[in-house]
Protein backbone atom coordinates (compact mmCIF):
# COMPACT_ATOMS: atom_id res chain seq x y z
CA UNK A 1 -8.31 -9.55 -10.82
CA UNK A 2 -6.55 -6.58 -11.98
CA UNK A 3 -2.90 -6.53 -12.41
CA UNK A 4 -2.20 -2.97 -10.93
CA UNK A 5 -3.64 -1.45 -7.74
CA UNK A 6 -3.48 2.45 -6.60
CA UNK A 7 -1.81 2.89 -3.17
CA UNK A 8 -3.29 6.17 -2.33
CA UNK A 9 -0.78 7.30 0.06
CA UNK A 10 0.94 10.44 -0.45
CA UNK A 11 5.32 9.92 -0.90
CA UNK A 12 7.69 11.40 -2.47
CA UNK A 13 9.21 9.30 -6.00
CA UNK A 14 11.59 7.82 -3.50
CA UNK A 15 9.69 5.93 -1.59
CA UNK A 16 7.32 4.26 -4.56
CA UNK A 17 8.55 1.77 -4.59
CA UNK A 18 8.75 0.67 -1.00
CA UNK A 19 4.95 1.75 -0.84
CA UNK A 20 4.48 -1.15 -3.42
CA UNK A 21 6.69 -3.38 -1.75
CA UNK A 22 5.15 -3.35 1.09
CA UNK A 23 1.85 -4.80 -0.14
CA UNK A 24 4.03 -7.36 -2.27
CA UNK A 25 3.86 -5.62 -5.29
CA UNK A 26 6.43 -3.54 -7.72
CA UNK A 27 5.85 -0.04 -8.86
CA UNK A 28 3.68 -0.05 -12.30
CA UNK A 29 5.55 0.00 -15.62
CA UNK A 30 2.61 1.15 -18.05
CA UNK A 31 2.58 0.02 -21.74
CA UNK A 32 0.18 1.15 -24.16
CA UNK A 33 -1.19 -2.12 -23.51
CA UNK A 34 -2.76 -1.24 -19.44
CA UNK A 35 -2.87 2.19 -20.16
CA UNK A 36 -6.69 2.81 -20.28
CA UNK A 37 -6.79 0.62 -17.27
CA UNK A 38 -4.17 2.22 -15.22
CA UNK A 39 -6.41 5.90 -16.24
CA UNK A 40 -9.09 4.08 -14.98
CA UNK A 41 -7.67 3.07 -11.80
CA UNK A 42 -6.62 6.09 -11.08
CA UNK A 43 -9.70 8.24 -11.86
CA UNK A 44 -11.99 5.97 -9.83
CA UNK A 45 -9.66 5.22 -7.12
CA UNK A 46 -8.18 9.39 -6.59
CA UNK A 47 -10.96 11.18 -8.52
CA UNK A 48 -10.54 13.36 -11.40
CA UNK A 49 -7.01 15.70 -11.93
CA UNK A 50 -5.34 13.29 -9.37
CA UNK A 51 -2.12 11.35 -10.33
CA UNK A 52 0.17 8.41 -9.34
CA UNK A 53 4.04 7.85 -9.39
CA UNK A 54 5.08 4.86 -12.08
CA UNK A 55 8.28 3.26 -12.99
CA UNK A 56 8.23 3.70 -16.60
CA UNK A 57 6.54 3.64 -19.97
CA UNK A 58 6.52 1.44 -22.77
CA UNK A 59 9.95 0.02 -21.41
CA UNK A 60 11.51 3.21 -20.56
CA UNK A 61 12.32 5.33 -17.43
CA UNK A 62 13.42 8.59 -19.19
CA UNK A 63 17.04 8.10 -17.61
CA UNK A 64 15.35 7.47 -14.19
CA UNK A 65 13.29 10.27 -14.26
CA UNK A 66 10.40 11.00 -11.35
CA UNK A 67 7.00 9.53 -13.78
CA UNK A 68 3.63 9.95 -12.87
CA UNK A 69 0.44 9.06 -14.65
CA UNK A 70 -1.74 11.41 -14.19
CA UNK A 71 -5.67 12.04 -15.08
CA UNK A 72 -7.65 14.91 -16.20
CA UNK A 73 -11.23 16.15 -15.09
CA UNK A 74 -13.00 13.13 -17.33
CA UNK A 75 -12.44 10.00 -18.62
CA UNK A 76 -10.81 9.15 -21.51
CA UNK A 77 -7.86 10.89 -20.34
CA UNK A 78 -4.42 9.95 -19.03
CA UNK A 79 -1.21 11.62 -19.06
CA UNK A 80 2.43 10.02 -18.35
CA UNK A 81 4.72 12.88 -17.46
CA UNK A 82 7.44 13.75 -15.52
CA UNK A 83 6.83 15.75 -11.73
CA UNK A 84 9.41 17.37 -9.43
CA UNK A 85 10.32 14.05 -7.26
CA UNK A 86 9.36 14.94 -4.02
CA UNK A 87 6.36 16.19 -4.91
CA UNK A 88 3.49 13.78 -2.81
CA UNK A 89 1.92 11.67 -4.72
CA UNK A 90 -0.03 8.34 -4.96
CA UNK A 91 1.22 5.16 -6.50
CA UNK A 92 0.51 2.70 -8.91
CA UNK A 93 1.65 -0.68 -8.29
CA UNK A 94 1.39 -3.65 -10.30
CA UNK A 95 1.48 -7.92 -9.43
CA UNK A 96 5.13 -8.94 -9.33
CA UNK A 97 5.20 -11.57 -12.10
């Protein structure tokens, strides 16, 4: 079973992480490693140009800044960048280790 899982609600950065919590999860830190998968995810589980809050990237949080993955019209695609915080979003969790 796959490591992360899309919460498709719509919250602000703030409350990521207690979206993920909630189901027992954490928010998703992507490497380069699960980043096809997390595009993947996302694209099949919020359609194309959609996009999900994450913790951080390859190990880092850009000084805490508000980071969402986000996907384009087709696959491959996937962008990490970062989006005014209380913008709605979904989120990507991932298994607590």
């Amino acid at each position: 079973s796959s490591r992360l899982s899309v919460v498709p609600c719509k919250v602000g950065h703030s409350e990521a992480a207690s979206a993920c919590a909630q189901k027992g999860m954490a928010l998703a830190a992507i490497t380069s490693t699960s980043f096809d998968q997390a595009s993947q995810l996302i694209y099949n589980r919020l359609g194309p140009d959609s996009r999900a809050w994450v913790a951080s990237y390859n190990g880092d949080n850009y000084n805490q800044a508000c980071l969402a993955f986000s996907v384009g019209a087709t696959l491959p695609s996937g962008n990490i960048n970062t989006f005014d915080c209380n913008e709605p979003s979904a989120v990507l969790c991932q298994a607590k280790n």
